[in-house]
C-alpha atoms as a PDB file:
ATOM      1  CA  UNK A   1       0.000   0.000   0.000  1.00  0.00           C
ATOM      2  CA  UNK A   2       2.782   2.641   0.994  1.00  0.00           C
ATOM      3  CA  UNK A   3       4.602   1.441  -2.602  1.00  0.00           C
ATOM      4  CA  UNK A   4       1.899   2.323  -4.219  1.00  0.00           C
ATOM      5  CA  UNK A   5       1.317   5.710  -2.595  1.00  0.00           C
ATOM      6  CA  UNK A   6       4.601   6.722  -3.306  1.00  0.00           C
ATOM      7  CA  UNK A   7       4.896   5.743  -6.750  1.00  0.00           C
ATOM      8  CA  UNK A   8       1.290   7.313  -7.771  1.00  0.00           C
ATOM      9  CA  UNK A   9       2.482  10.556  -5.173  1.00  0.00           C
ATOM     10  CA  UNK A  10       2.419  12.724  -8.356  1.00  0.00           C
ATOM     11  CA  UNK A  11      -0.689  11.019 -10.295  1.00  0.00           C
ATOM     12  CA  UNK A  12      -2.446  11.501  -7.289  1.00  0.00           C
ATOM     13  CA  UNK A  13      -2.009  15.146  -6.822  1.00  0.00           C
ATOM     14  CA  UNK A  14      -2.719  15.833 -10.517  1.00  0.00           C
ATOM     15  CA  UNK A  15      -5.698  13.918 -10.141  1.00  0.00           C
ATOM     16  CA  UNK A  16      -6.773  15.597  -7.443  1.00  0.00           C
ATOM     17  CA  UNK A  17      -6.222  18.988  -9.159  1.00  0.00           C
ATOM     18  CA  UNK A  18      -8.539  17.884 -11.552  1.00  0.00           C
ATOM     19  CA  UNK A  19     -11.202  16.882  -9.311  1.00  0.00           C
ATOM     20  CA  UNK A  20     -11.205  20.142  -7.667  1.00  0.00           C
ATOM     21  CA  UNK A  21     -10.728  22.444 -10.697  1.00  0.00           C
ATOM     22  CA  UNK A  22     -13.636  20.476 -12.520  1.00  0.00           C
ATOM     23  CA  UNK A  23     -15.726  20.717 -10.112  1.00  0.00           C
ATOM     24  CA  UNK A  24     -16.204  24.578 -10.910  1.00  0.00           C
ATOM     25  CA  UNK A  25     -16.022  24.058 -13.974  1.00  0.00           C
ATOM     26  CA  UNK A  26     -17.791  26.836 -15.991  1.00  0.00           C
ATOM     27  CA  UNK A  27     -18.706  28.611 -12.566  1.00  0.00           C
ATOM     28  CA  UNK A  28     -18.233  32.422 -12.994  1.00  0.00           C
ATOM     29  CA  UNK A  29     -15.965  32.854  -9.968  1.00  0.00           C
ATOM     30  CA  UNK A  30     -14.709  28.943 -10.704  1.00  0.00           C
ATOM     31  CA  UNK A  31     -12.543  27.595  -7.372  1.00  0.00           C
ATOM     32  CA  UNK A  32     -13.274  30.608  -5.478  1.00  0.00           C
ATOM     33  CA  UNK A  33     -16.544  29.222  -5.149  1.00  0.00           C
ATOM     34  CA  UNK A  34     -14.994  26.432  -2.354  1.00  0.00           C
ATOM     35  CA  UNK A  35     -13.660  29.665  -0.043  1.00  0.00           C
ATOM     36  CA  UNK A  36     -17.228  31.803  -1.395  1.00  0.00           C
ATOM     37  CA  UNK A  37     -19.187  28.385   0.003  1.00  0.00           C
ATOM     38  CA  UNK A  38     -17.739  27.811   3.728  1.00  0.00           C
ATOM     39  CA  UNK A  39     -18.377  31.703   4.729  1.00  0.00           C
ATOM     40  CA  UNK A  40     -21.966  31.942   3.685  1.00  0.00           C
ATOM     41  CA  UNK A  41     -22.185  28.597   5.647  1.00  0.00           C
ATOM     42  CA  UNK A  42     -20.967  29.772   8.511  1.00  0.00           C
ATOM     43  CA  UNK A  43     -22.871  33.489   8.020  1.00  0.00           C
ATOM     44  CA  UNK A  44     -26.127  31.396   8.278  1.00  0.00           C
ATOM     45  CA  UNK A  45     -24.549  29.168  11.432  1.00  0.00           C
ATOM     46  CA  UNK A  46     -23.854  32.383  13.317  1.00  0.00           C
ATOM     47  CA  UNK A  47     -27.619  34.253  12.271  1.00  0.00           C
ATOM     48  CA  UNK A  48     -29.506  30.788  13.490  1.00  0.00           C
ATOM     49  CA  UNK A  49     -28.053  29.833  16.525  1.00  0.00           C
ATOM     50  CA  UNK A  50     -26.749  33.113  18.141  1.00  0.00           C
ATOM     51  CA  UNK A  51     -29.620  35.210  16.895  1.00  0.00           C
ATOM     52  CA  UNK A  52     -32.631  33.178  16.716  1.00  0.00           C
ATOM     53  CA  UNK A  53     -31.903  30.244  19.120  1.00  0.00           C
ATOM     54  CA  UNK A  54     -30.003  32.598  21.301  1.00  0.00           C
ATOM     55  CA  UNK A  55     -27.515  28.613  22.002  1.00  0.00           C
ATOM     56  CA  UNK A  56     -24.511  28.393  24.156  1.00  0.00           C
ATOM     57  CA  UNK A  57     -22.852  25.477  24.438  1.00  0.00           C
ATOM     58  CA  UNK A  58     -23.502  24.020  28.015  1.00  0.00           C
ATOM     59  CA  UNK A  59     -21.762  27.130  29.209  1.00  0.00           C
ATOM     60  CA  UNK A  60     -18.494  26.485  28.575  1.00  0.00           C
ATOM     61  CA  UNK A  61     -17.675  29.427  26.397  1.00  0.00           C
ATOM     62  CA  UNK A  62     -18.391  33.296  27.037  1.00  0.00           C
ATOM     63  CA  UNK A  63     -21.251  35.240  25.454  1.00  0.00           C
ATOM     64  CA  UNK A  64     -19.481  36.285  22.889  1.00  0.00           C
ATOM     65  CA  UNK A  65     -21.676  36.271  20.022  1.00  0.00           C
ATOM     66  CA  UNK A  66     -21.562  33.154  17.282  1.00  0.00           C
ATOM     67  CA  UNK A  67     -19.352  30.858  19.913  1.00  0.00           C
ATOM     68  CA  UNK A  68     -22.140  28.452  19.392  1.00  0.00           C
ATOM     69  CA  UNK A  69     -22.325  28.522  15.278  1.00  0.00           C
ATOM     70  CA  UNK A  70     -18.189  28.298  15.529  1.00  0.00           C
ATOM     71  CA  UNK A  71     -17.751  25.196  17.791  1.00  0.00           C
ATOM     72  CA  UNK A  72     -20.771  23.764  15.859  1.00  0.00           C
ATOM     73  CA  UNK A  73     -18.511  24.469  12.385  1.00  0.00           C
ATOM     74  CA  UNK A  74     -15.288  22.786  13.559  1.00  0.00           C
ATOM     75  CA  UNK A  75     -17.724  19.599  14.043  1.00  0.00           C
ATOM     76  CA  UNK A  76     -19.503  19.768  10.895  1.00  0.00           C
ATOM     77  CA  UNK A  77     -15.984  20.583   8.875  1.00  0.00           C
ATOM     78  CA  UNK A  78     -14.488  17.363  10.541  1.00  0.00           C
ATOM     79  CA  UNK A  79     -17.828  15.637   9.303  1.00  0.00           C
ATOM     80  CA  UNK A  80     -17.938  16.848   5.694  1.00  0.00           C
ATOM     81  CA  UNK A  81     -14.139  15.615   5.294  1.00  0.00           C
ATOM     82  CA  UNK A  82     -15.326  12.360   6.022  1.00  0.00           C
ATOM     83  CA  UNK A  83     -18.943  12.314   4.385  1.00  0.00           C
ATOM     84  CA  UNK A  84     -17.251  13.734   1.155  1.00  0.00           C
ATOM     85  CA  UNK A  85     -15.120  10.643   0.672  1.00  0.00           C
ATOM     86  CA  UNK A  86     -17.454   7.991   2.353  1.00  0.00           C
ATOM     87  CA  UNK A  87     -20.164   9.232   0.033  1.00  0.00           C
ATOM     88  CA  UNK A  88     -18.176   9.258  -2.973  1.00  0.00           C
ATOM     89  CA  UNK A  89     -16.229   5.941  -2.346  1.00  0.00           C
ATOM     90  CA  UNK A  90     -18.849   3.633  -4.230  1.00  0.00           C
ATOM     91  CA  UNK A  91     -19.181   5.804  -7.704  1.00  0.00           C
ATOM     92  CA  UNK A  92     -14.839   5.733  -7.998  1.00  0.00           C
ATOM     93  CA  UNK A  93     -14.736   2.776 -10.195  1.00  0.00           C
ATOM     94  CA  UNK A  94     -18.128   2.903 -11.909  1.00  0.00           C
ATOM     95  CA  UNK A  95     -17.330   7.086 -12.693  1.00  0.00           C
ATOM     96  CA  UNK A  96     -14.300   6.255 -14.492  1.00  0.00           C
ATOM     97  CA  UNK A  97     -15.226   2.833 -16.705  1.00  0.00           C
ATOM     98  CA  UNK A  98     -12.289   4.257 -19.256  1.00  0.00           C
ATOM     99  CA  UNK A  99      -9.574   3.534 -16.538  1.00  0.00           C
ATOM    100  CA  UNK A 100     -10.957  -0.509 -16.248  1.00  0.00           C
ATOM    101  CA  UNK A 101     -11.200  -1.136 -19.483  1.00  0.00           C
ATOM    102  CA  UNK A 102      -9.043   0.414 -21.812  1.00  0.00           C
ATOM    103  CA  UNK A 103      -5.675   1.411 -20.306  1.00  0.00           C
ATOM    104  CA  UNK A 104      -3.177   0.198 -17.486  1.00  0.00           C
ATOM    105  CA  UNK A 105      -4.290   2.287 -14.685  1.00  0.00           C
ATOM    106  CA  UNK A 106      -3.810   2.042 -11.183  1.00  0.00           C
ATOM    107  CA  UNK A 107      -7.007   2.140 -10.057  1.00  0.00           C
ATOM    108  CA  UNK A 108      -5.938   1.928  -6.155  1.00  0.00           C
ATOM    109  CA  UNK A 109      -5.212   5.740  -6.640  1.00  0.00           C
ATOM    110  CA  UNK A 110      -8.712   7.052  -6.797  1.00  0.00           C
ATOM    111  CA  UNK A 111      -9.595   6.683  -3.417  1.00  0.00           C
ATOM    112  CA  UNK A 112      -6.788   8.668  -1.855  1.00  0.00           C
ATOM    113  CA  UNK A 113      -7.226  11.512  -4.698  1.00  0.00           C
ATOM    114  CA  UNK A 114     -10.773  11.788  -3.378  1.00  0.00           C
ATOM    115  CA  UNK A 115      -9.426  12.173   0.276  1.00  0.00           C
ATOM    116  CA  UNK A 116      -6.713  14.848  -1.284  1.00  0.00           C
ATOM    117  CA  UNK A 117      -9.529  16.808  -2.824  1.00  0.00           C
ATOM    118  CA  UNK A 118     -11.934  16.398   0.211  1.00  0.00           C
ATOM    119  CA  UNK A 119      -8.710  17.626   2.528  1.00  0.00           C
ATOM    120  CA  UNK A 120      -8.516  20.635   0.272  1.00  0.00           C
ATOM    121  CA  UNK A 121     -11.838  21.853   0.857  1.00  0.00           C
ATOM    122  CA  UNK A 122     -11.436  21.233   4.694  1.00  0.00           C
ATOM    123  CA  UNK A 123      -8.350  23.577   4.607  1.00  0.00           C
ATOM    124  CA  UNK A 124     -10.327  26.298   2.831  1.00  0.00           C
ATOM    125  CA  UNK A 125     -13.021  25.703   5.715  1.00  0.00           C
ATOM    126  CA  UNK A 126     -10.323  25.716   8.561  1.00  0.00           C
ATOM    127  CA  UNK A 127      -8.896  29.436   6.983  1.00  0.00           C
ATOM    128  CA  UNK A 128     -12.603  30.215   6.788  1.00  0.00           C
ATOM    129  CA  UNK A 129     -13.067  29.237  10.739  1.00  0.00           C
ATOM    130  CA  UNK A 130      -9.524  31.002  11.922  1.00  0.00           C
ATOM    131  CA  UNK A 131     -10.902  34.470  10.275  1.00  0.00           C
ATOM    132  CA  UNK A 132     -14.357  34.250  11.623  1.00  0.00           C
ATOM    133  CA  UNK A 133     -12.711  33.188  14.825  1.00  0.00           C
ATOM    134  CA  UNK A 134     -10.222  36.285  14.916  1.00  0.00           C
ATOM    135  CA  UNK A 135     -12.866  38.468  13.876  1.00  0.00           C
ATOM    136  CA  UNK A 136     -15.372  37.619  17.010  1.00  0.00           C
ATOM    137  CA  UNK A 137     -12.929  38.288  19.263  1.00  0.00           C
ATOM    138  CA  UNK A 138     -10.840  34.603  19.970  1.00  0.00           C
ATOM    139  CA  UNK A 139      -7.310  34.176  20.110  1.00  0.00           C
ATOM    140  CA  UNK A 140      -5.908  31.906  17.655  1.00  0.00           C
ATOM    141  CA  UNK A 141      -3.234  29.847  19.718  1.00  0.00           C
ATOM    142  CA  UNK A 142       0.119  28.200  18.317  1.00  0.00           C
ATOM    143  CA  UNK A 143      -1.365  24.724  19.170  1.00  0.00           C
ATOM    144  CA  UNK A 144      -3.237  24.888  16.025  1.00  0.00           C
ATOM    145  CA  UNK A 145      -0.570  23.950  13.958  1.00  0.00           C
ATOM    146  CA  UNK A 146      -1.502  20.014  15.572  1.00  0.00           C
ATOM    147  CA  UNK A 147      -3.955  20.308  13.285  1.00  0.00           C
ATOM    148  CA  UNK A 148      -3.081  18.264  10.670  1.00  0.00           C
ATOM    149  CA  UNK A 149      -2.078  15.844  13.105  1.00  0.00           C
ATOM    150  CA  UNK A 150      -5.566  15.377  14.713  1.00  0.00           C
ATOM    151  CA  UNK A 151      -7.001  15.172  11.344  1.00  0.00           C
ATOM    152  CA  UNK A 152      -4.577  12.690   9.862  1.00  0.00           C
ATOM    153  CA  UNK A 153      -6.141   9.482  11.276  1.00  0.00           C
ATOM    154  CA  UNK A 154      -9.423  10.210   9.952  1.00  0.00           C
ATOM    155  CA  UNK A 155      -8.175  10.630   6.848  1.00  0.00           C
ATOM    156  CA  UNK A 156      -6.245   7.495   6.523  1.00  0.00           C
ATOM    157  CA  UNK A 157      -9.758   5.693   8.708  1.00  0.00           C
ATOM    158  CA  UNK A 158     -12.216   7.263   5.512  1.00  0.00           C
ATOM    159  CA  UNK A 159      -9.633   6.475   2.812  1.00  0.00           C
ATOM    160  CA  UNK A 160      -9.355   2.670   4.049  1.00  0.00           C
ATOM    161  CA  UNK A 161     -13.309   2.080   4.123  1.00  0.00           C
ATOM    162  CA  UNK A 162     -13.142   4.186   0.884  1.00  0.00           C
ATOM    163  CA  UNK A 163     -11.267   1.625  -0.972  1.00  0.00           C
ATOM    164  CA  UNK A 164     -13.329  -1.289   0.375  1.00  0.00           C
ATOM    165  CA  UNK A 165     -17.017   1.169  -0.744  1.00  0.00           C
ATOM    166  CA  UNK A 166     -15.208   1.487  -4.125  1.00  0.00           C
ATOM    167  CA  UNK A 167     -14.548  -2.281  -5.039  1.00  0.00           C
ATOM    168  CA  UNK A 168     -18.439  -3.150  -3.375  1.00  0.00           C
ATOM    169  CA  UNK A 169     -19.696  -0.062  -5.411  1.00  0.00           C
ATOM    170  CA  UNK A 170     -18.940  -2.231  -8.997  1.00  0.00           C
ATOM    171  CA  UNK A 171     -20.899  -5.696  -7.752  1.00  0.00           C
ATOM    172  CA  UNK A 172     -23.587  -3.732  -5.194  1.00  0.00           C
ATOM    173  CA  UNK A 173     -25.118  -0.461  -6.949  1.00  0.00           C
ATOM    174  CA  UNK A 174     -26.796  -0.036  -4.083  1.00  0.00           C
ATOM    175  CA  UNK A 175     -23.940   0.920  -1.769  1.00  0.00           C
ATOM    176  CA  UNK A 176     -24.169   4.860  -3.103  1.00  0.00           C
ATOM    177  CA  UNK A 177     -27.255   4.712  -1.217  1.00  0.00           C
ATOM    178  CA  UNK A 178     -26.803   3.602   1.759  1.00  0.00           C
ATOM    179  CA  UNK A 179     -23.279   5.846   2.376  1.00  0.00           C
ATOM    180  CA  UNK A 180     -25.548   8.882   2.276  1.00  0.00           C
ATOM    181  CA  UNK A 181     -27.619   7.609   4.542  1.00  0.00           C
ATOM    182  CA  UNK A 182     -25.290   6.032   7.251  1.00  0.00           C
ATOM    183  CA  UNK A 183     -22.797   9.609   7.387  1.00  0.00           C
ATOM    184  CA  UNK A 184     -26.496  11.509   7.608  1.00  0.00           C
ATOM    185  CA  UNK A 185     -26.653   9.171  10.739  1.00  0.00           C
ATOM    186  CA  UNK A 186     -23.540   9.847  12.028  1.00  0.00           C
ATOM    187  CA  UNK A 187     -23.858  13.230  11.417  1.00  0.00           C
ATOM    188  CA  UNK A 188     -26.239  13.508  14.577  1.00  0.00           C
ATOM    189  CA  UNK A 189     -24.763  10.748  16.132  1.00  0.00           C
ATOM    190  CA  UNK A 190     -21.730  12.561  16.950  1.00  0.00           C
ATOM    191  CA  UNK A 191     -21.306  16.169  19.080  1.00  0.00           C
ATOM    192  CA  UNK A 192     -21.511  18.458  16.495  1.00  0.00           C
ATOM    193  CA  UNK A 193     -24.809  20.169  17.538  1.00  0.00           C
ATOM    194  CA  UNK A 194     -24.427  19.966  21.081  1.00  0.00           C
ATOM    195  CA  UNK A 195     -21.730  18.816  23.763  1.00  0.00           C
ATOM    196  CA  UNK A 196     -21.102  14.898  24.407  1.00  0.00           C
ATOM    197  CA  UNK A 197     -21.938  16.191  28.340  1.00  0.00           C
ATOM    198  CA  UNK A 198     -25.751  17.136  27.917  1.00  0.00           C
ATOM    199  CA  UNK A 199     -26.603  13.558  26.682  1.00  0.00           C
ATOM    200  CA  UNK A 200     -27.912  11.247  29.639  1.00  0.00           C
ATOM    201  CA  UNK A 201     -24.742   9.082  30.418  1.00  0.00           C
ATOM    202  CA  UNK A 202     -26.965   5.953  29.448  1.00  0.00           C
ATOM    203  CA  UNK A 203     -26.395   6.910  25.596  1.00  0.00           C
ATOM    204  CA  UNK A 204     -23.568   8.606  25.643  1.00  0.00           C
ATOM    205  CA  UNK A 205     -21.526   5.289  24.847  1.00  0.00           C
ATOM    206  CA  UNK A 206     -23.652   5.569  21.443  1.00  0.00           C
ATOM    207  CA  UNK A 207     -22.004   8.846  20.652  1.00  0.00           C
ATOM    208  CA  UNK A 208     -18.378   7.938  21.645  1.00  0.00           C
ATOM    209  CA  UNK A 209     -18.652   4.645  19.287  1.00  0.00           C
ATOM    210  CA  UNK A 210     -19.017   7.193  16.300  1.00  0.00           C
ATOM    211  CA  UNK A 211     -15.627   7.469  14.945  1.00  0.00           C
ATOM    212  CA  UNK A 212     -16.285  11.152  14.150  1.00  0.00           C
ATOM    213  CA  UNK A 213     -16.846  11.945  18.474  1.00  0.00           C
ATOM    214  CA  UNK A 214     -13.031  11.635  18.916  1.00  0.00           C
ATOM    215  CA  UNK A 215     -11.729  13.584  16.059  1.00  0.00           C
ATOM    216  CA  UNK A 216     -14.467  16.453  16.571  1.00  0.00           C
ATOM    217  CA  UNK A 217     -13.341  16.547  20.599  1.00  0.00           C
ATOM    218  CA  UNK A 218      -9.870  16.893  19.653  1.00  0.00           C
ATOM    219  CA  UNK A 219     -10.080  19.517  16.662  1.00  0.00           C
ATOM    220  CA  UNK A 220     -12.251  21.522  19.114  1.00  0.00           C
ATOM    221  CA  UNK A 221      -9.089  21.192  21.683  1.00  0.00           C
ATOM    222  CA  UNK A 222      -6.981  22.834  19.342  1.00  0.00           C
ATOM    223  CA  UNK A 223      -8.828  25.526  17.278  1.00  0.00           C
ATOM    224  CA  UNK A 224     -11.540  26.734  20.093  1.00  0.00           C
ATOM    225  CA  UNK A 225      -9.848  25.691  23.426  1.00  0.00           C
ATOM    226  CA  UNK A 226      -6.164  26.064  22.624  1.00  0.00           C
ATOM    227  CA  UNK A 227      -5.408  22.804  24.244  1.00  0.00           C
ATOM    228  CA  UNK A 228      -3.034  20.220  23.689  1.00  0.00           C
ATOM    229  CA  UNK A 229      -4.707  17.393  21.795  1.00  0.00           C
ATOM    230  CA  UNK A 230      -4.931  14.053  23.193  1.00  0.00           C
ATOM    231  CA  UNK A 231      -1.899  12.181  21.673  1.00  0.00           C
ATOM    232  CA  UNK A 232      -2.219   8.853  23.202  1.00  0.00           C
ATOM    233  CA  UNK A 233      -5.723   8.390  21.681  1.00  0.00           C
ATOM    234  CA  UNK A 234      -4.509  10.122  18.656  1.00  0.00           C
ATOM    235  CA  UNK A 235      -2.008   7.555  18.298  1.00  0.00           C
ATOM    236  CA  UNK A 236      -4.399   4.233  19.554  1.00  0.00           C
ATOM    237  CA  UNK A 237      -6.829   5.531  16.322  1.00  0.00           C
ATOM    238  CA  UNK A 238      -4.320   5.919  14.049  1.00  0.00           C
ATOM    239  CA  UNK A 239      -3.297   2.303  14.660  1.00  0.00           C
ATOM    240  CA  UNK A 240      -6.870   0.732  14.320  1.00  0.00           C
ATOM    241  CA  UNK A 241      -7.218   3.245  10.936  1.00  0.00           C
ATOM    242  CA  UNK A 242      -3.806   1.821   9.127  1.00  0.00           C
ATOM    243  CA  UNK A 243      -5.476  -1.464   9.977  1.00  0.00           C
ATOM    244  CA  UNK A 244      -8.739  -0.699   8.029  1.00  0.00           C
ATOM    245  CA  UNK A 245      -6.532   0.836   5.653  1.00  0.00           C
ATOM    246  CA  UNK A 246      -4.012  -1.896   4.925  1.00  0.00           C
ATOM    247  CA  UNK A 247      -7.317  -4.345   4.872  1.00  0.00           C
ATOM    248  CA  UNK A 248      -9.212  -2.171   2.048  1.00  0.00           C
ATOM    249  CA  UNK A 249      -6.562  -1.622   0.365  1.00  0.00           C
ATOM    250  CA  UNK A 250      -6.302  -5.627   0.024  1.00  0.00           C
ATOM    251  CA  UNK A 251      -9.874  -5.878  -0.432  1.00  0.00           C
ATOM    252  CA  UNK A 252      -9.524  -3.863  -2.878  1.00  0.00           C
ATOM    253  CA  UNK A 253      -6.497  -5.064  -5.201  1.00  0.00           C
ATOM    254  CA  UNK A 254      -8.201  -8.645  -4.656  1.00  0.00           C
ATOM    255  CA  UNK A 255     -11.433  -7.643  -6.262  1.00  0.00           C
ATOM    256  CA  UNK A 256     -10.200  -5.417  -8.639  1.00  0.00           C
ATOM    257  CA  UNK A 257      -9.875  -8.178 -11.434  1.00  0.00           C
ATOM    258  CA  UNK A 258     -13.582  -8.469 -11.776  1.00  0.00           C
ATOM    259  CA  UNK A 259     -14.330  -5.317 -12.191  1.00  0.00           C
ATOM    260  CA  UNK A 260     -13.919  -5.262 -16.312  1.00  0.00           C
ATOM    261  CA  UNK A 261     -16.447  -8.068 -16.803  1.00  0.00           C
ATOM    262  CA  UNK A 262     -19.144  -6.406 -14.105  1.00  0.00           C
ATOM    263  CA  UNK A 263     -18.458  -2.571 -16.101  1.00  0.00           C
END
């Protein structure tokens, strides 16, 4: 699996460059529609829950205004980096037919170019987050730059079930289906609308089984709180996602060879 990652380093990127450039395609404005996108999101975040609702979350923060529709965005940015390439996963093979059939390609590439281009638009949401922050009054702290660090293991986690959703994608059509439905689930199965504390400690085992909960505590730590992330868990998840990693990416090259005579 590394091999292969470090021979296709450079097809990857490309590949991603040309996921993300034609996604715009056409658009007036073109990519500045994925920085244009994240601050009207967060503009409607802030209007709803600190105007309207009026939310604070558990008290834990001051009264500053939009704390609530800021710790509420960290959660739903570390969500859409995974829903983007969960959702994705099973279309890979069947959106690109060409690269089965026709030419030598290595098709064990797609997956992490997905996670690439889904990591790009995270970053734009992150700068998107670090201005809003600065502007409502927060101080940005240096522990920020752990990051990429926190987010790492759900990246590798999403691109390992994304290889085995791509190879089930080609024999099970209905796959597509059920990925939008499952990260929907986990979407309010995980604190990103309110703090893990306020549920009744009877579920709250529910909540810390979704693999989201840990990642969302821990980019909170170090974008809102300006804490020191958790490194020992960090590290104990980033084992258990290079094993779901290594094992899609074997799914994957196992069941690849059927994949012409299903296309």
């Amino acid at each position: 699996m590394l091999e292969s990652l470090r021979t296709n380093c450079h097809l990857i990127k490309q590949l991603a460059r040309r996921d993300i450039v034609g996604r715009y395609k056409g658009a007036l404005i073109g990519v500045a529609w994925s920085f244009v996108t994240p601050i009207l999101m967060l503009a409607v975040y802030t209007f709803v829950f600190s105007v309207v609702f009026k939310a604070r979350w558990g008290g834990a923060v001051g009264d500053s205004r939009g704390q609530f529709a800021l710790i509420m965005f960290v959660g739903m940015l570390v969500h859409g980096l995974f829903a983007e390439i969960i959702n994705r996963a099973p279309g890979l093979v069947l959106a690109n037919p060409n690269y089965v059939k026709k030419i030598v390609f290595p098709l064990e590439v797609l997956s992490p170019m997905v996670g690439l281009s889904a990591l790009f638009h995270t970053a734009i949401g992150v700068v998107v987050f670090l201005l809003a922050f600065l502007v409502l009054g927060g101080n940005a702290s240096w522990v920020i730059v752990f990051l990429p660090l926190v987010l790492l293991p759900l990246l590798i986690l999403a691109v390992g079930l994304a290889w085995f959703l791509a190879s089930l994608g080609v024999y099970i059509r209905d796959v597509g289906q059920v990925t939008g439905i499952i990260t929907t689930v986990m979407l309010f199965l995980a604190p990103v609308f309110y703090p893990l504390e306020n549920l009744p400690q009877n579920f709250r085992w529910v909540v810390q089984m979704n693999p989201l909960t840990f990642i969302i505590q821990q980019a909170r730590e170090v974008l809102v709180w300006g804490r020191i992330p958790d490194f020992a868990g960090l590290l104990l998840y980033l084992f258990v996602a290079l094993l779901v990693a290594c094992a899609g990416f074997a799914w994957f090259q196992k069941t690849r060879k059927g994949f012409a005579d299903v296309l």
